[in-house]
Protein backbone atom coordinates (compact mmCIF):
# COMPACT_ATOMS: atom_id res chain seq x y z
CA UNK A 1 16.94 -32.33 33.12
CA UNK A 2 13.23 -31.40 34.54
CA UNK A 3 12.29 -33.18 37.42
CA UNK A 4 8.80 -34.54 36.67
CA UNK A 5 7.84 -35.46 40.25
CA UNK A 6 9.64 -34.78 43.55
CA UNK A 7 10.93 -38.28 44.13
CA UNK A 8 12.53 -38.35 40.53
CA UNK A 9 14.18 -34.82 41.56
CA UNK A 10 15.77 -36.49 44.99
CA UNK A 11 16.85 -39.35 43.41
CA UNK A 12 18.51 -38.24 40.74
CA UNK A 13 18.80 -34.56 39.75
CA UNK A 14 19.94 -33.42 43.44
CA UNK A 15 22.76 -35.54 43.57
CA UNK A 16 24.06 -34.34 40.35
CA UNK A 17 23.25 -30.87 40.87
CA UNK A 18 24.85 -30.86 44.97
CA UNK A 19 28.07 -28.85 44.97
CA UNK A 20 30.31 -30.55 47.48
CA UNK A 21 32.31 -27.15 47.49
CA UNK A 22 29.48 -24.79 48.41
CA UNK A 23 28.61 -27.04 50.85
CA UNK A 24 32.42 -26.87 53.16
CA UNK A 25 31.22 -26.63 57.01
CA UNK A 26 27.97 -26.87 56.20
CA UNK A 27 26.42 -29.92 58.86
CA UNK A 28 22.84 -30.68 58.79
CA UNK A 29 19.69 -32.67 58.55
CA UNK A 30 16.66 -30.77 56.33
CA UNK A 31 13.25 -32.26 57.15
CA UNK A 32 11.44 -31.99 53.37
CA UNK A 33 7.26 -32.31 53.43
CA UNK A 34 5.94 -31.91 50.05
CA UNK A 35 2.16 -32.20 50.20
CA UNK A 36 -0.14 -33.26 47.58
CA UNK A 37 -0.49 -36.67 45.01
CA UNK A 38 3.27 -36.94 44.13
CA UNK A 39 4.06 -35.43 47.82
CA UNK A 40 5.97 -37.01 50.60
CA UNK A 41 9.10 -36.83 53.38
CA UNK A 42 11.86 -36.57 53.13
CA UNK A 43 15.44 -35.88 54.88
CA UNK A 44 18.40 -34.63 53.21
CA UNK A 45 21.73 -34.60 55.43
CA UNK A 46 24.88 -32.65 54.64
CA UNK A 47 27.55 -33.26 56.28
CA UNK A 48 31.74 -33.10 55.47
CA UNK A 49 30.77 -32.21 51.62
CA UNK A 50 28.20 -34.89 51.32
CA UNK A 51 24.97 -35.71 50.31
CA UNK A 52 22.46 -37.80 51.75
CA UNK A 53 18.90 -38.44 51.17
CA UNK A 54 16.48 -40.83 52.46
CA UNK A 55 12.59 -40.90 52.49
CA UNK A 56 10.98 -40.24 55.75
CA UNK A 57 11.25 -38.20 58.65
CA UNK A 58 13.76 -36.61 61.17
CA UNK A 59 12.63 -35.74 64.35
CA UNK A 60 15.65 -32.95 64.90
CA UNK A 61 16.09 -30.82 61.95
CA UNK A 62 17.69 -28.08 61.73
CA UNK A 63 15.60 -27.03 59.07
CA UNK A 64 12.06 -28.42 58.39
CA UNK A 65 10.55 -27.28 54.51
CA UNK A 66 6.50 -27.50 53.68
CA UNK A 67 5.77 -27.00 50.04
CA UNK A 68 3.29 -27.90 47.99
CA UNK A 69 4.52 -31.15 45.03
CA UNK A 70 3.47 -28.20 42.56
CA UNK A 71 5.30 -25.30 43.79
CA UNK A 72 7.99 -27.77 44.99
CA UNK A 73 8.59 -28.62 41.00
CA UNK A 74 8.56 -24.90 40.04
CA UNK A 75 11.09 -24.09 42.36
CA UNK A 76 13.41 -27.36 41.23
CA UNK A 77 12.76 -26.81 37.99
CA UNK A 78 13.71 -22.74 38.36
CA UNK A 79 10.41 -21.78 37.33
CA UNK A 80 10.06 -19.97 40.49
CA UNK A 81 12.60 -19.19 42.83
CA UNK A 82 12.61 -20.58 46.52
CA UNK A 83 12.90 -16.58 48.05
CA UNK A 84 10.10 -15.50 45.76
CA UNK A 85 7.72 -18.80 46.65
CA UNK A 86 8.93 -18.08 50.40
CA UNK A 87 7.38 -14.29 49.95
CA UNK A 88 4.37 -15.41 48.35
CA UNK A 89 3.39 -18.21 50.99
CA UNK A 90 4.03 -20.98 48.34
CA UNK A 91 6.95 -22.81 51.03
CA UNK A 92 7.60 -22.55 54.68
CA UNK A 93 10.55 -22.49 56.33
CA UNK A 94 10.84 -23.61 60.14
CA UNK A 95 14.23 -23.44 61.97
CA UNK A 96 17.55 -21.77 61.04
CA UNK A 97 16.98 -19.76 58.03
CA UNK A 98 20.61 -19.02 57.46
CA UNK A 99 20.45 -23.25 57.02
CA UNK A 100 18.20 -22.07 53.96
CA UNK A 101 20.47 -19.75 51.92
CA UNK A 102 23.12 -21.96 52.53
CA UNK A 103 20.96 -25.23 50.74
CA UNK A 104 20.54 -22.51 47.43
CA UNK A 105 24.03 -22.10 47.43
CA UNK A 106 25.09 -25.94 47.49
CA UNK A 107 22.41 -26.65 44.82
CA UNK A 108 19.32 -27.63 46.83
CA UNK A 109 16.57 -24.74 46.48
């Protein structure tokens, strides 16, 4: 399934692409902004294997994302991947960039 906008890819492609078993020991709170028409913020929390997502901001992330709503799609719809976009200046990453890598391997990025 393509996500056509970034709310449609929270609400119901992450959850069904989030592997609970990539995720073991993972603990923390991801700050999303997504800029542009379809753009927004949101938080995504794992925490003991699970998956949480609400709209709006956290004021302590561990991890705080900025991507454009286009690049944001390319990247959740693996037209482009989230290290290349990262090298290119497409997404920036503030905060624990090990936090990152892990996110790509639990399904998120």
């Amino acid at each position: 399934m393509e996500a056509k906008t970034p709310q449609q890819f929270f609400d119901e492609i992450l959850p069904l692409r989030f592997q609970p078993e990539k995720a073991k020991g993972v603990d923390v709170t991801v700050q999303v902004n997504i800029m542009g028409a379809m753009g927004g913020d949101w938080m995504v929390e794992i925490k003991d294997k699970k998956l949480k997502v609400e709209k709006g901001t956290y004021s302590l992330p561990k991890l705080k994302v900025e991507v454009s709503d286009a690049d944001f799609l390319d990247i959740v719809n693996e037209r482009l991947s989230a290290q290349k976009a990262f090298f290119l200046g497409k997404i920036r990453f503030k905060g624990d960039l090990t936090v990152a890598l892990k996110l790509s391997d639990a399904g998120f990025l």
